[in-house]
N, C-alpha and C. Protein backbone atom coordinates (compact mmCIF):
# COMPACT_ATOMS: atom_id res chain seq x y z
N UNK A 1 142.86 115.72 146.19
CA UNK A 1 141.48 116.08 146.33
C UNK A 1 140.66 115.31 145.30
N UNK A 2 139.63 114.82 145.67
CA UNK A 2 138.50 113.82 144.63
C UNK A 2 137.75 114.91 144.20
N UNK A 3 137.55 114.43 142.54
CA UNK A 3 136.62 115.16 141.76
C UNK A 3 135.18 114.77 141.73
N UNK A 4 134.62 115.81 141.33
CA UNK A 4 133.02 115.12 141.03
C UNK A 4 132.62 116.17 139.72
N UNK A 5 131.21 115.87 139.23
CA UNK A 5 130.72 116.28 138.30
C UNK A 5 130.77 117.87 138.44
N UNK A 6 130.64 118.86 137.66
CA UNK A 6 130.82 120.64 137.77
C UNK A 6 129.53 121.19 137.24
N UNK A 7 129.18 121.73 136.91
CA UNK A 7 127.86 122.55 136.82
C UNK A 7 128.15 122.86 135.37
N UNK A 8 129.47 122.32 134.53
CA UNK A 8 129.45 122.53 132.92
C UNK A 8 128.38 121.59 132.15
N UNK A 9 128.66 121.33 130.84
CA UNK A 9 127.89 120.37 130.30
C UNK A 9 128.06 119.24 130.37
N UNK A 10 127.72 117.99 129.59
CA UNK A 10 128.00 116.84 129.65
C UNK A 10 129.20 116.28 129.90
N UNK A 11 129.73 115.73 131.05
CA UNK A 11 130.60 115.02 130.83
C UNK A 11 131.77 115.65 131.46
N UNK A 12 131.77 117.22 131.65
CA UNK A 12 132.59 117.76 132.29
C UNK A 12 132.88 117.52 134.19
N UNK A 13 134.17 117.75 134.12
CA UNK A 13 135.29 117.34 135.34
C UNK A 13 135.74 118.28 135.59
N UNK A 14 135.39 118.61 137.44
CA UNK A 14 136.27 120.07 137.44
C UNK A 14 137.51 119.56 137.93
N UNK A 15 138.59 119.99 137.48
CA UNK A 15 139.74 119.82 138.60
C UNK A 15 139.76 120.23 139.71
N UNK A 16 140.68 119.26 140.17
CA UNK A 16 140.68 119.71 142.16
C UNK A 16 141.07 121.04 142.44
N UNK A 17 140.70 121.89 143.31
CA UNK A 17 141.19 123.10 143.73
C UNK A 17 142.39 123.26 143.73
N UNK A 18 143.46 122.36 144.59
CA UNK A 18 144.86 122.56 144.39
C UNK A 18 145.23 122.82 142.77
N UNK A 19 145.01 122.25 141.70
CA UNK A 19 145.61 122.78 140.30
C UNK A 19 144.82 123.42 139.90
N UNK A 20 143.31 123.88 139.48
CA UNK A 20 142.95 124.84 139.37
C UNK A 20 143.64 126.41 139.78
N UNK A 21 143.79 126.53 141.22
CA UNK A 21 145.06 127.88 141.91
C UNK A 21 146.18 127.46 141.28
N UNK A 22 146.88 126.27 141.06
CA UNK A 22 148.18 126.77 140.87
C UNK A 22 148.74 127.43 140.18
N UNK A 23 148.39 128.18 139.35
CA UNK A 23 148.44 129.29 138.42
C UNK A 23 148.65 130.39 138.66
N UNK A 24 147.31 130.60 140.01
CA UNK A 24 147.04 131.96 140.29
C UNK A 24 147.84 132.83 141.59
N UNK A 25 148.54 132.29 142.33
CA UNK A 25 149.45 132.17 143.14
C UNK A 25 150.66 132.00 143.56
N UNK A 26 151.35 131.41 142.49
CA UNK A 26 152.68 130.53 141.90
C UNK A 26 153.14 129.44 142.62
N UNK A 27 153.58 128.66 143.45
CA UNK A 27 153.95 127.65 143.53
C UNK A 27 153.43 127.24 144.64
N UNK A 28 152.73 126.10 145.22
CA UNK A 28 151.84 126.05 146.14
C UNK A 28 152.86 124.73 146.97
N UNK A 29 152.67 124.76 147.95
CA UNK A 29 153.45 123.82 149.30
C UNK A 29 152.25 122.26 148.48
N UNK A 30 153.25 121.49 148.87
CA UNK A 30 152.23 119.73 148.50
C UNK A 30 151.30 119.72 149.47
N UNK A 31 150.14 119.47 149.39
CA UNK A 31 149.12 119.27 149.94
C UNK A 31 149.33 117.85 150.95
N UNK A 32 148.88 117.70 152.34
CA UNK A 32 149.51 116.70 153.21
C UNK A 32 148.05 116.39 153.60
N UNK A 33 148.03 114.78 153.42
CA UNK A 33 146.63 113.91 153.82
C UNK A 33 146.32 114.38 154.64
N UNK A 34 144.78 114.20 155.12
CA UNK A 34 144.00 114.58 156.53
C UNK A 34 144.48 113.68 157.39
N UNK A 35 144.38 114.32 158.65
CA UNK A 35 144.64 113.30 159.52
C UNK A 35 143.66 112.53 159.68
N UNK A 36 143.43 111.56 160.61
CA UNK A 36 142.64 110.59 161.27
C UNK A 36 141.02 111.04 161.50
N UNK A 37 141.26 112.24 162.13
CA UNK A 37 139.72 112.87 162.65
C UNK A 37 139.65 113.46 161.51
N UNK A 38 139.94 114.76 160.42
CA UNK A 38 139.58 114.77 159.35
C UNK A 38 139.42 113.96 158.11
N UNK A 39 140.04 113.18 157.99
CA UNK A 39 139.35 111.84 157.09
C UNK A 39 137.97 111.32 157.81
N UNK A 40 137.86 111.28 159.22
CA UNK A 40 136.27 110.71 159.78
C UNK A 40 135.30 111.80 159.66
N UNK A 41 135.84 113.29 159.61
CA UNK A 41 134.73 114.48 159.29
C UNK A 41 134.67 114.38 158.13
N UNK A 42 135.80 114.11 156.78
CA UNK A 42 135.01 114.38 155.56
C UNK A 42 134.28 113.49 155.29
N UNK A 43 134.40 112.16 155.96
CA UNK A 43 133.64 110.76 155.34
C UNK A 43 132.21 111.39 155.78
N UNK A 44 132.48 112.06 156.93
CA UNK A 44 130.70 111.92 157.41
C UNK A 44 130.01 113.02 156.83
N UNK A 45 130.83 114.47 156.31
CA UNK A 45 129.95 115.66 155.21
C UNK A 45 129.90 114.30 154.23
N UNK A 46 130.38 113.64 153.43
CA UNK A 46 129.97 113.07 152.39
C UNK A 46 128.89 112.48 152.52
N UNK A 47 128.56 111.71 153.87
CA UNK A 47 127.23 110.74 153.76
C UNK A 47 125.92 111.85 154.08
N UNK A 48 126.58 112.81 154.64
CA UNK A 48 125.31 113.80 155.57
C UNK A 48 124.87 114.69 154.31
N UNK A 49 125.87 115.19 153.56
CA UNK A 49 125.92 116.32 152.44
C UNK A 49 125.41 115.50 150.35
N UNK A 50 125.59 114.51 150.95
CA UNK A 50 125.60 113.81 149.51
C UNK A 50 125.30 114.30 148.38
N UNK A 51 124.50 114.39 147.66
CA UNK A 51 124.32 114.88 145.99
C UNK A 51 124.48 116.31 146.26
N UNK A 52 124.53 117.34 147.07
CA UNK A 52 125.06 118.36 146.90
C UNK A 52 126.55 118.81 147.24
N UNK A 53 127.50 117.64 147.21
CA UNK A 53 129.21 117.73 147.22
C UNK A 53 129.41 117.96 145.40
N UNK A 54 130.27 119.18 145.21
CA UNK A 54 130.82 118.84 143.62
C UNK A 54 132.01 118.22 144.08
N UNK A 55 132.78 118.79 145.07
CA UNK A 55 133.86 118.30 145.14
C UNK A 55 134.48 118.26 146.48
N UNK A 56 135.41 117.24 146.65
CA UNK A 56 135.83 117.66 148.41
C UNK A 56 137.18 116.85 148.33
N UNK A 57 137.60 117.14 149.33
CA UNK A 57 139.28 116.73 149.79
C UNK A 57 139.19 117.14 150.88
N UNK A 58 140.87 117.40 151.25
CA UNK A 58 141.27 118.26 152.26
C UNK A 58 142.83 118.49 152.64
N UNK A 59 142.97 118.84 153.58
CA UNK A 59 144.93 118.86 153.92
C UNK A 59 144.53 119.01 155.86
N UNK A 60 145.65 118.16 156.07
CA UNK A 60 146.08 118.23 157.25
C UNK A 60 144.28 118.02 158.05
N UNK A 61 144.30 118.93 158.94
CA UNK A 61 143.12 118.49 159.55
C UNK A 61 141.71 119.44 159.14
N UNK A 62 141.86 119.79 158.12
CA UNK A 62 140.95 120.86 157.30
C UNK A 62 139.78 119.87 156.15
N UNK A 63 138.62 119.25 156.52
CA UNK A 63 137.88 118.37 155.33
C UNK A 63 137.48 120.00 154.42
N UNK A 64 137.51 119.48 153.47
CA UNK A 64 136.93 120.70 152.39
C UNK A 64 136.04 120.09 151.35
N UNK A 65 134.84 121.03 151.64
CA UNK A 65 133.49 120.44 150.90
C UNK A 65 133.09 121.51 149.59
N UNK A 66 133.37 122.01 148.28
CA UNK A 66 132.73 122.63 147.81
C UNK A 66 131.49 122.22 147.33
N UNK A 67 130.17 123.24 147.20
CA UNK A 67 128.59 123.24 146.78
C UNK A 67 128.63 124.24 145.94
N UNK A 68 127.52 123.91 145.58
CA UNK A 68 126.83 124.85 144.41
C UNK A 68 126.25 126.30 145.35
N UNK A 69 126.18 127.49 145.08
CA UNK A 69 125.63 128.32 145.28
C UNK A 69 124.31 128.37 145.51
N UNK A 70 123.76 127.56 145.38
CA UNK A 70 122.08 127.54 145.24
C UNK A 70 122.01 126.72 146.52
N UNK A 71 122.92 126.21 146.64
CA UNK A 71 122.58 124.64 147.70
C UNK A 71 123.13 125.38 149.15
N UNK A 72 123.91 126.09 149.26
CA UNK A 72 124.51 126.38 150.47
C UNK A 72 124.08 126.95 151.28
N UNK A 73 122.86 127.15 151.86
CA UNK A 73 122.17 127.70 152.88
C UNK A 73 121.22 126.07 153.20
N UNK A 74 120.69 125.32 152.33
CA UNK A 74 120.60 123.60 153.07
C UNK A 74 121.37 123.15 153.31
N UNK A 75 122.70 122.96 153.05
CA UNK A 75 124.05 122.85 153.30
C UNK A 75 124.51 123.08 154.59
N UNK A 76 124.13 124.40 154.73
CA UNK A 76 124.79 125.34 156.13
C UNK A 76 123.92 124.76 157.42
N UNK A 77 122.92 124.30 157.04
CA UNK A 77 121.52 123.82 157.83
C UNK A 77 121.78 122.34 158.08
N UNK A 78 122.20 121.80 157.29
CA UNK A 78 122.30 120.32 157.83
C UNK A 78 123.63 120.20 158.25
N UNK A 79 124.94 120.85 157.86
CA UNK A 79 126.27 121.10 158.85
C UNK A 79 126.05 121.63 160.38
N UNK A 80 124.69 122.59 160.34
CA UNK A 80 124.69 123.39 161.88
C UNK A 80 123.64 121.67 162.55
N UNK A 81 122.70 121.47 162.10
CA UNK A 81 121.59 120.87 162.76
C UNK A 81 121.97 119.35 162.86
N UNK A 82 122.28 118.90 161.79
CA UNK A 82 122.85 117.25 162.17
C UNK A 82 123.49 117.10 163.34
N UNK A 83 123.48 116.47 164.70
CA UNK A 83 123.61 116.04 165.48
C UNK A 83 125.19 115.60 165.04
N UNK A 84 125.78 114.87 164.11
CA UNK A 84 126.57 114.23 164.12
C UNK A 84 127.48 115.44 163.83
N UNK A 85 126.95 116.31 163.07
CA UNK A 85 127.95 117.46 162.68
C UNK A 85 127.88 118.29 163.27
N UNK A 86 126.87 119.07 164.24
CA UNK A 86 126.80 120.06 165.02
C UNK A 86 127.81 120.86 164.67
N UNK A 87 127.74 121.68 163.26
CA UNK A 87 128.66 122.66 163.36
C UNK A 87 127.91 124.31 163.88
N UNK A 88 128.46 124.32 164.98
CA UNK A 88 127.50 125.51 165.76
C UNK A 88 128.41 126.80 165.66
N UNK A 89 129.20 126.73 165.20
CA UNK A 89 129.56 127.97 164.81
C UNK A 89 130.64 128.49 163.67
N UNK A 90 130.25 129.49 162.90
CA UNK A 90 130.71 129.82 161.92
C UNK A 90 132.09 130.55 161.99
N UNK A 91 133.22 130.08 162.27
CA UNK A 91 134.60 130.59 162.70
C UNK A 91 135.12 131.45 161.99
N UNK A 92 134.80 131.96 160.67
CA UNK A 92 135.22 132.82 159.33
C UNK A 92 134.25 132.36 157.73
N UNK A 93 134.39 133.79 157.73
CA UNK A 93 133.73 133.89 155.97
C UNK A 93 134.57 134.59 155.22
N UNK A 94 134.94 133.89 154.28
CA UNK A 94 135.77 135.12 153.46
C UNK A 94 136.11 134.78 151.89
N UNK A 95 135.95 135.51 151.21
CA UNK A 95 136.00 135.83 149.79
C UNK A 95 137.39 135.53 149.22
N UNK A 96 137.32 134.74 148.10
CA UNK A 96 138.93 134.96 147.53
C UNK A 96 138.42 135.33 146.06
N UNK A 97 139.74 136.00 145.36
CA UNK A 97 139.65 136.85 144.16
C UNK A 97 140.56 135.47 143.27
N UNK A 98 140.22 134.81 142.69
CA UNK A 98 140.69 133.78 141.30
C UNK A 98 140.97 134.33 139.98
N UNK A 99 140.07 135.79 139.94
CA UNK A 99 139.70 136.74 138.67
C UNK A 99 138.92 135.83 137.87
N UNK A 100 138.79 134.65 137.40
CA UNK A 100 137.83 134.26 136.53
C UNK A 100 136.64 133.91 137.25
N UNK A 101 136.99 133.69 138.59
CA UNK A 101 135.72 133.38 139.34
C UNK A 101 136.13 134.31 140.75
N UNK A 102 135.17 133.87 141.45
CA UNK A 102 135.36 134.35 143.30
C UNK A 102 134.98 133.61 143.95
N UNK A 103 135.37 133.01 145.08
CA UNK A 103 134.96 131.85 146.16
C UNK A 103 134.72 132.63 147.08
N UNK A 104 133.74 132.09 147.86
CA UNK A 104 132.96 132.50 148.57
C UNK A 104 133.19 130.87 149.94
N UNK A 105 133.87 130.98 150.92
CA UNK A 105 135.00 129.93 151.82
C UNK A 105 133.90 130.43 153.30
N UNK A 106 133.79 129.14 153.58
CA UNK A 106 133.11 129.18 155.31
C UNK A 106 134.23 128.14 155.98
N UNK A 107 134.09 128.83 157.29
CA UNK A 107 135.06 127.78 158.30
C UNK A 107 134.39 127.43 159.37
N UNK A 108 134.04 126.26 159.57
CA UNK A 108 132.98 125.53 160.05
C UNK A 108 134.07 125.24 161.55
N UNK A 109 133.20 124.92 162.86
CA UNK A 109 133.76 124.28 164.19
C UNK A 109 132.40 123.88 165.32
N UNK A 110 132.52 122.73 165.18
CA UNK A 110 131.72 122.27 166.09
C UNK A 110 132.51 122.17 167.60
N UNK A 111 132.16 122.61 168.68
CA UNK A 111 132.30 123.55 169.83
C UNK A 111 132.48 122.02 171.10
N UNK A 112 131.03 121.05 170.16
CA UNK A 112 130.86 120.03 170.95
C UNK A 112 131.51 119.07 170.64
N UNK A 113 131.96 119.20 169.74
CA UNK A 113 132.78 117.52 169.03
C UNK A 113 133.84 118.02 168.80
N UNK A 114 134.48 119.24 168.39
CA UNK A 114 135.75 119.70 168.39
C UNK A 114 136.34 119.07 166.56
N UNK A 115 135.50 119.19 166.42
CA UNK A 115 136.53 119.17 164.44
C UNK A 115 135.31 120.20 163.82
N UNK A 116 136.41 120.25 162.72
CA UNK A 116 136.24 121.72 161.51
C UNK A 116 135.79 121.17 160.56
N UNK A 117 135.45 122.02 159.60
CA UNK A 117 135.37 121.98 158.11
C UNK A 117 135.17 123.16 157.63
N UNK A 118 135.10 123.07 156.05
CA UNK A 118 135.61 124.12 155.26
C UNK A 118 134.77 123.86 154.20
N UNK A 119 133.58 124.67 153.64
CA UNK A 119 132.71 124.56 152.48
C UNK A 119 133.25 125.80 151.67
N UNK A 120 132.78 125.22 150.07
CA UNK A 120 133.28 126.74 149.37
C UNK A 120 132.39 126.33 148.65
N UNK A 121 132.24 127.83 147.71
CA UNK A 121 130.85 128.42 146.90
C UNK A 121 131.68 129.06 145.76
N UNK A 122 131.93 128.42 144.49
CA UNK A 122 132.91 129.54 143.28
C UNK A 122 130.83 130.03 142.79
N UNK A 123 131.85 131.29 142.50
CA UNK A 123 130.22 132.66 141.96
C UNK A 123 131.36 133.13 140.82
N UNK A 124 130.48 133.96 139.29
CA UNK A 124 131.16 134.41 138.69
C UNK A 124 131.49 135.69 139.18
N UNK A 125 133.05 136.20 138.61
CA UNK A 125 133.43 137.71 138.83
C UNK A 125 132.12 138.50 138.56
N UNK A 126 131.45 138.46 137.43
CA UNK A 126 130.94 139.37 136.69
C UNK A 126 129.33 139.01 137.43
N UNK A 127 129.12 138.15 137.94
CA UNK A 127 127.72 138.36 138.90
C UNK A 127 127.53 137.51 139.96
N UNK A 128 128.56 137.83 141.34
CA UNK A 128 128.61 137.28 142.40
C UNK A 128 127.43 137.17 143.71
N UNK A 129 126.98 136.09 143.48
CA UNK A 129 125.32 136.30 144.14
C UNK A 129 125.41 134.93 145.09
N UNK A 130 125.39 134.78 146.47
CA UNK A 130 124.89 133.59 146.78
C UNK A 130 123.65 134.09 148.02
N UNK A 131 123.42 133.17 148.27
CA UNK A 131 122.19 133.59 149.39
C UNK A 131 123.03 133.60 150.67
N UNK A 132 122.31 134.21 152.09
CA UNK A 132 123.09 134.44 153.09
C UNK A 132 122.70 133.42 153.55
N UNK A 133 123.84 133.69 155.03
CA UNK A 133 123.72 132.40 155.69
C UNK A 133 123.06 132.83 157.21
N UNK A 134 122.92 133.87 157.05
CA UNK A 134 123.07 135.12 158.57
C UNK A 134 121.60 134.23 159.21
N UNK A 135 120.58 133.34 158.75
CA UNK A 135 119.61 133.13 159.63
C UNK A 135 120.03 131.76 160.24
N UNK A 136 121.14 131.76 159.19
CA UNK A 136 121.64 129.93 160.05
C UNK A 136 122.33 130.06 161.59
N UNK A 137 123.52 131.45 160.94
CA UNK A 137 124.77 131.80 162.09
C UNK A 137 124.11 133.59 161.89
N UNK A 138 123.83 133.89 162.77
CA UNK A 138 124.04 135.31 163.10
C UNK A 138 125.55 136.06 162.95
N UNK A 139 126.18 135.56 163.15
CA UNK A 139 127.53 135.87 163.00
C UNK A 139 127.96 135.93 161.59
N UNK A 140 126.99 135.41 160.81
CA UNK A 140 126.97 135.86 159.13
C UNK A 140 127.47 137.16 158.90
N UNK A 141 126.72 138.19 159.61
CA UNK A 141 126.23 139.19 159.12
C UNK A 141 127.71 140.04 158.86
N UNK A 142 128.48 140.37 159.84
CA UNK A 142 129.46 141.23 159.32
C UNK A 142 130.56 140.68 158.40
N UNK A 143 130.85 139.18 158.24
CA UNK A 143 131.49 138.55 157.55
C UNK A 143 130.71 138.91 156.31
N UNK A 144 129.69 138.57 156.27
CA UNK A 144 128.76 138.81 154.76
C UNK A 144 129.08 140.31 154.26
N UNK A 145 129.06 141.21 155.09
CA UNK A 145 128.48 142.96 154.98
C UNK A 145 130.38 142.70 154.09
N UNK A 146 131.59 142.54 154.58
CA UNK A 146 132.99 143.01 154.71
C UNK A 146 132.80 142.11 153.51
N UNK A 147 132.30 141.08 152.70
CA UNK A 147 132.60 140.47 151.15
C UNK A 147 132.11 141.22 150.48
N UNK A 148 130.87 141.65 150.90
CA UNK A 148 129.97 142.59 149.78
C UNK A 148 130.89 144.01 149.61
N UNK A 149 131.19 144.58 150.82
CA UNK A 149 132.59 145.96 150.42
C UNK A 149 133.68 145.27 149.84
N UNK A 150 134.30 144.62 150.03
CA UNK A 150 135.26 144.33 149.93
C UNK A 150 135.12 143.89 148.58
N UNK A 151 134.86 143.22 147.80
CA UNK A 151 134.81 142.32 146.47
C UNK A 151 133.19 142.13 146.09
N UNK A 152 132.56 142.86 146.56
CA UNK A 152 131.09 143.18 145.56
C UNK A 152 129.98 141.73 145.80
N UNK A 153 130.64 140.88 146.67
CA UNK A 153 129.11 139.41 146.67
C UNK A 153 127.98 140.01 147.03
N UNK A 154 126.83 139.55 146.31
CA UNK A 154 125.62 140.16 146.99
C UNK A 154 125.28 139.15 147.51
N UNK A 155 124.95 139.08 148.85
CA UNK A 155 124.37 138.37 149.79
C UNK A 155 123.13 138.29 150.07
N UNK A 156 122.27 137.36 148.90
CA UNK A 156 121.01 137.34 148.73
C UNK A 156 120.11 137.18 150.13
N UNK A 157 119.11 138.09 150.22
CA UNK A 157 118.30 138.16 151.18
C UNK A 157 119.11 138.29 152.53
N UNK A 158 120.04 139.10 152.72
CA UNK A 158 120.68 139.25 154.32
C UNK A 158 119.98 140.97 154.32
N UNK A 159 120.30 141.03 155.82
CA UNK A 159 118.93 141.88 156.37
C UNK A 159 119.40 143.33 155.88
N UNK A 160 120.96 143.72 155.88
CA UNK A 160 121.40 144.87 155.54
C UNK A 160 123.12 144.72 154.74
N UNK A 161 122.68 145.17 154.12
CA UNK A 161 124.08 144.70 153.14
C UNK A 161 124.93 146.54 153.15
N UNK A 162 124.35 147.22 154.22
CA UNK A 162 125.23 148.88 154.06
C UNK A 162 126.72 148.76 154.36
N UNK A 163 127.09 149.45 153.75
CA UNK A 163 128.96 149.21 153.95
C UNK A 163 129.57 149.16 155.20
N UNK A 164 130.11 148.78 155.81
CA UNK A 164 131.06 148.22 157.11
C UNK A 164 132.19 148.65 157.55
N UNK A 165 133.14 148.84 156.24
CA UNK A 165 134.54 148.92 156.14
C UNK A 165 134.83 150.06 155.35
N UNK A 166 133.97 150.18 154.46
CA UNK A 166 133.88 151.56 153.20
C UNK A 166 133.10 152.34 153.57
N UNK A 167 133.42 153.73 153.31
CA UNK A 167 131.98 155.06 153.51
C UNK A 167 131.20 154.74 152.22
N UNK A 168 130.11 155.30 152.64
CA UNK A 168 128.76 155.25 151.25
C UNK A 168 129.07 155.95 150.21
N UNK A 169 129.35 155.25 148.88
CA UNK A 169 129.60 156.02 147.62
C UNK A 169 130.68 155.51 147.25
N UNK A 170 131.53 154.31 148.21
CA UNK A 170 132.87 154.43 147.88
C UNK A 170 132.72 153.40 146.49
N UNK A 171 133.49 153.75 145.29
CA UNK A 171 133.49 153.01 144.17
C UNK A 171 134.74 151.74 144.10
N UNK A 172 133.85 150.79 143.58
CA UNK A 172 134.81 149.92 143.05
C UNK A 172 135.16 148.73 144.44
N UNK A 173 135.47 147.67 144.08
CA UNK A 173 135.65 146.71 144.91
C UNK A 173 137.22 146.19 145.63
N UNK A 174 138.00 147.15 146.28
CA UNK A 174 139.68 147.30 146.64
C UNK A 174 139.69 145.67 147.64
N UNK A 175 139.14 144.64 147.45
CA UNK A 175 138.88 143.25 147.63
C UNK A 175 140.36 142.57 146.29
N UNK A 176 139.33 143.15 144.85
CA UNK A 176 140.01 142.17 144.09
C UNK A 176 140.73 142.48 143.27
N UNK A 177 141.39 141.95 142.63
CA UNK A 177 143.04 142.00 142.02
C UNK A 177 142.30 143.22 141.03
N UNK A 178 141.31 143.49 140.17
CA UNK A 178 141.56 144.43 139.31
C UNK A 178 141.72 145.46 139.91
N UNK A 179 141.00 145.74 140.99
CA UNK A 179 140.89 147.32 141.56
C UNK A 179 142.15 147.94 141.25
N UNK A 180 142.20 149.13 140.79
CA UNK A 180 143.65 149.89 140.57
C UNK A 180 143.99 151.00 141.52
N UNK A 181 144.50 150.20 142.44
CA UNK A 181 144.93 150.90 143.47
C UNK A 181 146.31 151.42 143.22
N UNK A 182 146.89 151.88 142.37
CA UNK A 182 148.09 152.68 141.70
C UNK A 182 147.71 154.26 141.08
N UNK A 183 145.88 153.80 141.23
CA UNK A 183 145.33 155.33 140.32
C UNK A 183 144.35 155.67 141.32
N UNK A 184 144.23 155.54 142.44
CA UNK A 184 143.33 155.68 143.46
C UNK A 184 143.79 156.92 144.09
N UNK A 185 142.85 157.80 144.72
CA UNK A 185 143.18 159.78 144.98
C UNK A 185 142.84 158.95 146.56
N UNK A 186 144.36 159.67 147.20
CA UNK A 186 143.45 159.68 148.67
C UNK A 186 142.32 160.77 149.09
N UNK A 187 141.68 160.63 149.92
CA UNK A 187 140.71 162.10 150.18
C UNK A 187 140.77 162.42 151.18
């Protein structure tokens, strides 16, 4: 996976996603080049997506684009609306728990051209905020509602963020690794 600049200070390099996880997971399968059509989808998020890529790679036929949190709703807009990318529909949203951070993972499929992609959004544990995507893809919405129960993202400006999966009141986020589900009362 190719690096780019990180949102630290001067001079800082994030590492590629693959060694960043390998820690958090324990031993991860070798990552296997894109094929043919995903090497031609990530070349073209790179020219379409430009100064807002921190970082991208991919495996097998999966291009993977991470953005900044701030950027990913123009992001989501020029992946759905570019002609070349027509990604018209949002195939999955879903949250992963890192504990020092949380990713926030879209799975992109254009319907008409038939290739994928894969954008990610790292948010801190301690204040997981990105904006929604629900006016890009309607289909946002319950993917968005099931991160916010599930692992606490607030999904800036989406129309109803009420619980989905959890009753009202339910405490604590049973999404991510701290939740202590060893001390949890059934009711």
């Amino acid at each position: 996976m190719a690096t780019d600049r990180g949102q630290g200070g001067a001079g800082e390099v994030r590492q590629p996603q693959a060694e960043r996880a390998a820690g958090h997971g324990g031993p991860q399968a070798p990552a296997q080049p894109l094929d043919a059509m995903g090497q031609a989808t990530l070349a073209l998020l790179q020219r379409s997506l430009g100064p807002y890529v921190v970082e991208s790679g991919g495996s097998f036929d999966q291009p993977v684009v991470q953005v900044r949190p701030k950027d990913i709703v123009e992001v989501c807009r020029i992946c759905k609306e570019r002609e070349a990318l027509d990604f018209n529909l949002l195939h999955c949203l879903s949250v992963v728990d890192y504990e020092e951070h949380l990713q926030v993972v879209y799975h992109l499929y254009s319907l008409r051209l038939k290739h994928k992609a894969v954008l990610k959004v790292d948010v801190p544990s301690d204040d997981p905020t990105v904006p929604t995507v629900t006016p890009i893809w309607r289909g946002a919405d319950w993917y968005e509602r099931e991160g916010h129960d599930l692992f606490g993202v607030v999904f800036e400006g989406h129309p109803n963020l009420a619980p989905l999966l959890l009753y009202e009141g339910f405490e604590g986020y049973p999404g991510r690794k701290s939740f202590p589900f060893h001390d949890y009362q059934e009711w």
